[in-house]
Protein backbone atom coordinates (compact mmCIF):
# COMPACT_ATOMS: atom_id res chain seq x y z
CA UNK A 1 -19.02 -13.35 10.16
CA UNK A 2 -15.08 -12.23 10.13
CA UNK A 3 -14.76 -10.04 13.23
CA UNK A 4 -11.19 -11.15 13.35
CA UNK A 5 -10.11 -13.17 9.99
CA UNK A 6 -9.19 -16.44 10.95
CA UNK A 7 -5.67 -17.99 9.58
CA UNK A 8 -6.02 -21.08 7.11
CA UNK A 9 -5.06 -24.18 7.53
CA UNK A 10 -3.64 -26.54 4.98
CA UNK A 11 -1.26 -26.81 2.25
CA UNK A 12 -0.70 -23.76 0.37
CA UNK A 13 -2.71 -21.93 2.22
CA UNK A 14 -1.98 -17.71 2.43
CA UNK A 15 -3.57 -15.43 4.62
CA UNK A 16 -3.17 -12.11 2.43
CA UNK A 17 -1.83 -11.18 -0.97
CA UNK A 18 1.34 -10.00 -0.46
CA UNK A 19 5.29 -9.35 -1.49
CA UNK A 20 8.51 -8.85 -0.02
CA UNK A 21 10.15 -5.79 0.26
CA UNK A 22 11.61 -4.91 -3.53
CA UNK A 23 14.82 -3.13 -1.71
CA UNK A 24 16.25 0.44 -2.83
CA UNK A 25 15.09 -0.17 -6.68
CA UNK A 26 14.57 1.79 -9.71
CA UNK A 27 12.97 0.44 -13.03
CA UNK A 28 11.08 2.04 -16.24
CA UNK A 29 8.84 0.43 -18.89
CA UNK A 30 5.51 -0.21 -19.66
CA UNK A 31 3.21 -0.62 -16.73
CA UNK A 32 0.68 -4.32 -17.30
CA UNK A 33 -2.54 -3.87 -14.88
CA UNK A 34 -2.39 -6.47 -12.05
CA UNK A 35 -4.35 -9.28 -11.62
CA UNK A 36 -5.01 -8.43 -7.55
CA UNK A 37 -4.45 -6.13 -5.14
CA UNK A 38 -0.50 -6.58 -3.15
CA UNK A 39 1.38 -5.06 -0.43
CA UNK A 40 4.83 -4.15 0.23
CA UNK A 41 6.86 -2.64 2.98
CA UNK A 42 7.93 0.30 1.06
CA UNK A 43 7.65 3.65 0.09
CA UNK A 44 6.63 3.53 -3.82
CA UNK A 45 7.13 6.35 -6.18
CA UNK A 46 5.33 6.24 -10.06
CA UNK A 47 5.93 8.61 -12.28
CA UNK A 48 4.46 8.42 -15.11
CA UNK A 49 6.55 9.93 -17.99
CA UNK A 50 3.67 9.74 -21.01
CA UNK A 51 0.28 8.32 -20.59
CA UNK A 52 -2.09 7.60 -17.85
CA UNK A 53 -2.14 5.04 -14.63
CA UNK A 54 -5.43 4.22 -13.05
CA UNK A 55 -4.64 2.96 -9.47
CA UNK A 56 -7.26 0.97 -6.83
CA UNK A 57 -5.63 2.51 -3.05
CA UNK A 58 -7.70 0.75 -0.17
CA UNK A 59 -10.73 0.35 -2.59
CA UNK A 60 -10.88 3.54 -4.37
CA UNK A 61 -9.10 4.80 -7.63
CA UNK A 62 -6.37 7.09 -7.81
CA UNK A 63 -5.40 8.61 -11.58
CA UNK A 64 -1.42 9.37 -12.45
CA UNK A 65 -1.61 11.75 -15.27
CA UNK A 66 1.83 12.73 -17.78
CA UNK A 67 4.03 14.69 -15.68
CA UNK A 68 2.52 13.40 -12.59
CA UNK A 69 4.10 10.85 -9.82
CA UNK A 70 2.44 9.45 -6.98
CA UNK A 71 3.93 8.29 -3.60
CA UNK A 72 3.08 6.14 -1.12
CA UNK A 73 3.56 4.07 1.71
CA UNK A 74 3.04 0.63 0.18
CA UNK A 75 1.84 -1.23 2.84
CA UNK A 76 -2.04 -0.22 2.08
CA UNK A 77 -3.76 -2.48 -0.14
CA UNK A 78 -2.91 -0.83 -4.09
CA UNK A 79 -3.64 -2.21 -7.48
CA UNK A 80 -3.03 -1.04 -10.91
CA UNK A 81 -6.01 -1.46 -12.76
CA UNK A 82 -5.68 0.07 -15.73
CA UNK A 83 -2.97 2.00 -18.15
CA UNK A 84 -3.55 4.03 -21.17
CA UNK A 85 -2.40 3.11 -24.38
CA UNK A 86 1.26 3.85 -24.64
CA UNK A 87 1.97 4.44 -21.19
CA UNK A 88 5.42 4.96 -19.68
CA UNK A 89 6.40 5.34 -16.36
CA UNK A 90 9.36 5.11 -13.62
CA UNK A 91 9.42 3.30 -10.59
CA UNK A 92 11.51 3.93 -7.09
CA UNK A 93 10.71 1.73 -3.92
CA UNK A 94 12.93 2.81 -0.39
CA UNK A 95 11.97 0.25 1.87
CA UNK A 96 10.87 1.11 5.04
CA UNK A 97 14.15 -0.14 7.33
CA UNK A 98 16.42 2.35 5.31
CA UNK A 99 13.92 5.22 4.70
CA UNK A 100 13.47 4.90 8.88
CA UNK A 101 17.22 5.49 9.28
CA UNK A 102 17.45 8.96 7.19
CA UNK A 103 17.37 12.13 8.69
CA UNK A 104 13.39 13.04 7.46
CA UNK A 105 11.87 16.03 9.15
CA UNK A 106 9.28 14.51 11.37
CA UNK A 107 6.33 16.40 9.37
CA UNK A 108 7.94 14.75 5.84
CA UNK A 109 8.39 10.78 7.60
CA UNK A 110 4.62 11.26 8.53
CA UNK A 111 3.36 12.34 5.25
CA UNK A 112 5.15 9.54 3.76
CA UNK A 113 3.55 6.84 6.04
CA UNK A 114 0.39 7.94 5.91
CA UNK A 115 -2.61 6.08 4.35
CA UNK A 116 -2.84 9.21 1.90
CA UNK A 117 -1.00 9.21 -1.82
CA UNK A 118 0.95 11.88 -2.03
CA UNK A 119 0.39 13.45 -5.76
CA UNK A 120 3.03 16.09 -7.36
CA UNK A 121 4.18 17.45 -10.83
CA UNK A 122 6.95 16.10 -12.11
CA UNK A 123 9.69 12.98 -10.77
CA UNK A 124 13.12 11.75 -11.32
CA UNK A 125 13.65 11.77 -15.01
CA UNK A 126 14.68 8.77 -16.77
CA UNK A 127 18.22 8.78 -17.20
CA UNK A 128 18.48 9.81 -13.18
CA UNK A 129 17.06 6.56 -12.91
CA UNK A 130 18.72 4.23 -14.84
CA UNK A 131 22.10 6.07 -13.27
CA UNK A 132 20.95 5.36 -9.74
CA UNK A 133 20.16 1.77 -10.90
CA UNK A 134 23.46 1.42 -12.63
CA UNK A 135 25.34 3.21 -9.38
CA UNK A 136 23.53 1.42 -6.31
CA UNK A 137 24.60 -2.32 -8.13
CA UNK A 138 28.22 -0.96 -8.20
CA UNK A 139 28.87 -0.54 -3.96
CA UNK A 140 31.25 1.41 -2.76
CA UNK A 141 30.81 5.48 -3.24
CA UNK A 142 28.69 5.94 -5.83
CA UNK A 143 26.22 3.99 -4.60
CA UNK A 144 26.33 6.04 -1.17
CA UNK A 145 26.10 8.64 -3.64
CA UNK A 146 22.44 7.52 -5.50
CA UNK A 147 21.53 7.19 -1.98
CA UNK A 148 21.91 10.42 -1.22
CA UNK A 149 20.79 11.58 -4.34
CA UNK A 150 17.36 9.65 -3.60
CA UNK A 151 16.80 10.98 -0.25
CA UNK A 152 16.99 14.38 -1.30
CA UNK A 153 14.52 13.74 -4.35
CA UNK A 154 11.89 11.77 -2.20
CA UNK A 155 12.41 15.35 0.49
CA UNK A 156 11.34 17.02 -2.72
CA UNK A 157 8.67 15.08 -3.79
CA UNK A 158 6.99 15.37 -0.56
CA UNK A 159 7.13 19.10 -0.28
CA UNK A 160 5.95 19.11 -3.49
CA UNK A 161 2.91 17.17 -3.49
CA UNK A 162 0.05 17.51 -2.45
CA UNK A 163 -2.77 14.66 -0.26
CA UNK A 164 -5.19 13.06 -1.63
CA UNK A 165 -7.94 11.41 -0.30
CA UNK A 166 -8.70 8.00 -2.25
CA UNK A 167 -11.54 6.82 0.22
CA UNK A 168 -13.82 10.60 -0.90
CA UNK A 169 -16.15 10.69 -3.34
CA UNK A 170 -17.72 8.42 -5.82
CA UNK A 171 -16.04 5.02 -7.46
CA UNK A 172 -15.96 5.09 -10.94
CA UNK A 173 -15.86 2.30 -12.90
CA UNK A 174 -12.43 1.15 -14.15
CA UNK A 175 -10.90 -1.24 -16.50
CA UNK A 176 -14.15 -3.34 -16.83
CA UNK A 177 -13.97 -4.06 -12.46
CA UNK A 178 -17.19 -3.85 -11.44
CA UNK A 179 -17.74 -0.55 -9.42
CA UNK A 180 -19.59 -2.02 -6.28
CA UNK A 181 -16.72 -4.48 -5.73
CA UNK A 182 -14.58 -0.78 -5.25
CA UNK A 183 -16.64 0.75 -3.18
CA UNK A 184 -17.09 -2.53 -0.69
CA UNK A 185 -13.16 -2.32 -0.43
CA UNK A 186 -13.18 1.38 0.15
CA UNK A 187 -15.77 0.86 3.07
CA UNK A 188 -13.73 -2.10 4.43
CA UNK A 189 -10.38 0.21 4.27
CA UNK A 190 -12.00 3.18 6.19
CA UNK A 191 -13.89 1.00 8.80
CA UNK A 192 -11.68 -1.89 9.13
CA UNK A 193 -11.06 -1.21 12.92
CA UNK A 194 -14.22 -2.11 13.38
CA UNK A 195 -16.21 -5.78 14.16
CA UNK A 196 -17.59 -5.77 10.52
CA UNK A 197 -18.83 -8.68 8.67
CA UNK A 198 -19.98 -9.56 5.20
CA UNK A 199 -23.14 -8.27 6.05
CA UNK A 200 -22.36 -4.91 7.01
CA UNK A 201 -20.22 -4.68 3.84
CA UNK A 202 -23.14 -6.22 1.23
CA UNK A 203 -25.50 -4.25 2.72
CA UNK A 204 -23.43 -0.73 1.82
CA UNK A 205 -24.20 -1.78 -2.22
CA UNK A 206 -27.21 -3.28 -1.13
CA UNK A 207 -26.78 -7.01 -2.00
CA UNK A 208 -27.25 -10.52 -0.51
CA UNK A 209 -23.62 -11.21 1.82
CA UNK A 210 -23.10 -14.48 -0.42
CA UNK A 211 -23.49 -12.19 -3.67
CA UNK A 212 -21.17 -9.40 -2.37
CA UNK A 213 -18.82 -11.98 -0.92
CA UNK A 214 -18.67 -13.29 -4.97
CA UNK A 215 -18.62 -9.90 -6.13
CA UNK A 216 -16.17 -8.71 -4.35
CA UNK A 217 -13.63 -11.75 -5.05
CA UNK A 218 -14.34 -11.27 -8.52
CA UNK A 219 -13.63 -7.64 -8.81
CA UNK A 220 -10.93 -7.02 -6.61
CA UNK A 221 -9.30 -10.62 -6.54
CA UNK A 222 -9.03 -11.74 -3.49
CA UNK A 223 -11.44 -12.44 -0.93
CA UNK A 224 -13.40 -9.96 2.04
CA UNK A 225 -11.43 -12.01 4.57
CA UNK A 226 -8.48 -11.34 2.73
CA UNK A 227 -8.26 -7.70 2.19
CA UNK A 228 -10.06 -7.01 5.51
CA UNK A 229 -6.87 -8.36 6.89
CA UNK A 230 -4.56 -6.67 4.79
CA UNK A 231 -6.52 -3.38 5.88
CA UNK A 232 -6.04 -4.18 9.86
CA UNK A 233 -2.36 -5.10 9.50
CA UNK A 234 -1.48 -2.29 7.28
CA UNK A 235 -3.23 -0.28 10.27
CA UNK A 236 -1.40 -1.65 13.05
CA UNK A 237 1.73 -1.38 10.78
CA UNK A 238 1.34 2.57 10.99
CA UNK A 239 0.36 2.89 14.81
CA UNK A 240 3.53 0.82 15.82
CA UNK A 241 5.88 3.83 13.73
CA UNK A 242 3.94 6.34 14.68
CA UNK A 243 2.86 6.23 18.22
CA UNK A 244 3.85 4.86 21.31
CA UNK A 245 0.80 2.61 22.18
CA UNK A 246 1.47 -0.46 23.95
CA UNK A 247 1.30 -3.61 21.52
CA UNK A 248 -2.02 -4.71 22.59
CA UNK A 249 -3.50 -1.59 21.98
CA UNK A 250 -2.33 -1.35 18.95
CA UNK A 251 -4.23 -4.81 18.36
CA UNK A 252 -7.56 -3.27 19.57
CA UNK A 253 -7.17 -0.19 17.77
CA UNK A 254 -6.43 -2.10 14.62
CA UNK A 255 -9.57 -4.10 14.77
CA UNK A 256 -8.47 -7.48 16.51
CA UNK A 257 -10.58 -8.85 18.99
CA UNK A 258 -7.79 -10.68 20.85
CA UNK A 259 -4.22 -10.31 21.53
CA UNK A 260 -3.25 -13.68 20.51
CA UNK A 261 -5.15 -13.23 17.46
CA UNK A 262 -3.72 -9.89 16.28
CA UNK A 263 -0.07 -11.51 17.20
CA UNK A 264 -1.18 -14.79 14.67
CA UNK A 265 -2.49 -12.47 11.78
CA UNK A 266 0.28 -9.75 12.18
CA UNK A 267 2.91 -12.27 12.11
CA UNK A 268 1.60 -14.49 9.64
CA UNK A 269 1.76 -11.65 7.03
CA UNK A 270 4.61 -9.67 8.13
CA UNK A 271 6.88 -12.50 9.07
CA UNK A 272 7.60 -11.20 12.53
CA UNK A 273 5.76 -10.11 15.62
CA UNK A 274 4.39 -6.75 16.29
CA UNK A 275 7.07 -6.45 19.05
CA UNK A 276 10.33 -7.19 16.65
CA UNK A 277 8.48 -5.12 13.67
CA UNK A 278 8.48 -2.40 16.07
CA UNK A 279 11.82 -2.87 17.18
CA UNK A 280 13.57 -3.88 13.66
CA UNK A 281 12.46 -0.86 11.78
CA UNK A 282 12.70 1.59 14.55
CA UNK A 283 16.23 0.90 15.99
């Protein structure tokens, strides 16, 4: 069983897939599926210029169409899975710390971090891009400047769009990934709060636990353990922004059976305590 997902032991040995922040960046090109599901502590914006981007967000997939961006709070479990020939798109990441520090209406900061994509028309065009890229290496004005100029386009692009709802409806199959390997991390994401185990899981695609446990490595690359994890800290992530429950609760809420636990697993894959998150990204 993994009630609470123990921490390994051992050289090399990683709790969750996951990468550091990639700072106030911009980049275009050609988007390459990923090999696994990651995580990040920002807010991510795609726009996808020509083409079409198939994402996997907390198990389920999520199409970018031409003309289309997508934005999210990167922190929930996403992989790009597949890209139509030819794509193009545009990338922005705020990270959390500076986005936290902006003057967001409340009802815009908790669109933004919650577990919902926000999907709109349209995005900052290339050459805005590769401005604010060229302006935010220089310091000094101009990049206070791009900042501005990229607070006021991600206030846009969250009036703009609209929710969506990854975790309703069917999976489809994707890119060759096996569908019942989606919809086992879809059930994980929406009842990861929960004492689960690799039973409950196989038995929502109707399979043998060491099967699904195969399966599901296989498909989504990384193991039930794994993204179970990533599930309950990107959870516990959003409660300690967005409400004032006491740090243990948030734990308990967040699908830890013990307070020393949740402290181990949080910290592990954030790289601080609950307590300092809080703290650092709320001061």
């Amino acid at each position: 069983m993994f009630l609470d997902p123990q921490p390994p032991s051992g050289p090399g040995a990683a709790l969750v897939v996951r990468d550091d922040s990639f700072g106030l960046s911009c980049w275009s090109g050609a988007p390459a599926p990923m090999a696994h599901a990651h995580r990040h502590d920002d807010i991510e914006v795609n726009v996808v210029a020509a083409g079409e981007l198939v994402y996997l967000v907390g198990g389920r997939d999520l199409v970018v169409r031409a003309g289309e961006s997508a934005t999210f709070w990167a922190t929930v479990p996403h992989q790009l899975v597949a890209a139509a020939a030819g794509t193009r798109s545009h990338w922005l990441t705020v990270p959390l710390s500076l986005l936290l520090t902006w003057p967001l209406p409340a009802a815009a900061r908790d669109r933004l971090l919650s577990a919902r994509p926000l999907v709109g028309a349209g995005g900052p065009a290339e050459e805005q891009l590769e401005g604010w890229s060229h302006d935010l290496g220089a310091g000094g004005e101009v990049a206070e400047i791009a900042v501005l100029e990229v607070q006021a386009r991600l206030r846009r692009l969250v009036v703009g769009a609209r929710d969506t709802q990854p975790g309703a409806g069917p999976v489809r199959e994707v890119s060759g990934h096996d569908p019942r390997g989606a919809a086992m991390a879809a059930w994980i994401q929406a009842h990861c709060a929960e004492p689960i185990g690799p039973a409950d899981v196989a038995a929502t695609v109707h399979l043998h636990p060491h099967h699904a446990m195969g399966l599901f490595k296989a498909s989504c690359g990384l193991t039930m353990t794994s993204f179970l994890a990533q599930c309950r800290v990107a959870r516990a992530q959003q409660l300690l922004l967005a409400t004032d429950l006491a740090v243990t609760e948030v734990g308990l809420r967040s699908g830890f059976g013990s307070s020393s636990r949740f402290h181990e697993v949080f910290s592990r894959a954030v790289g601080t305590s609950p307590g300092r998150y809080r703290r650092g990204v709320t001061r």
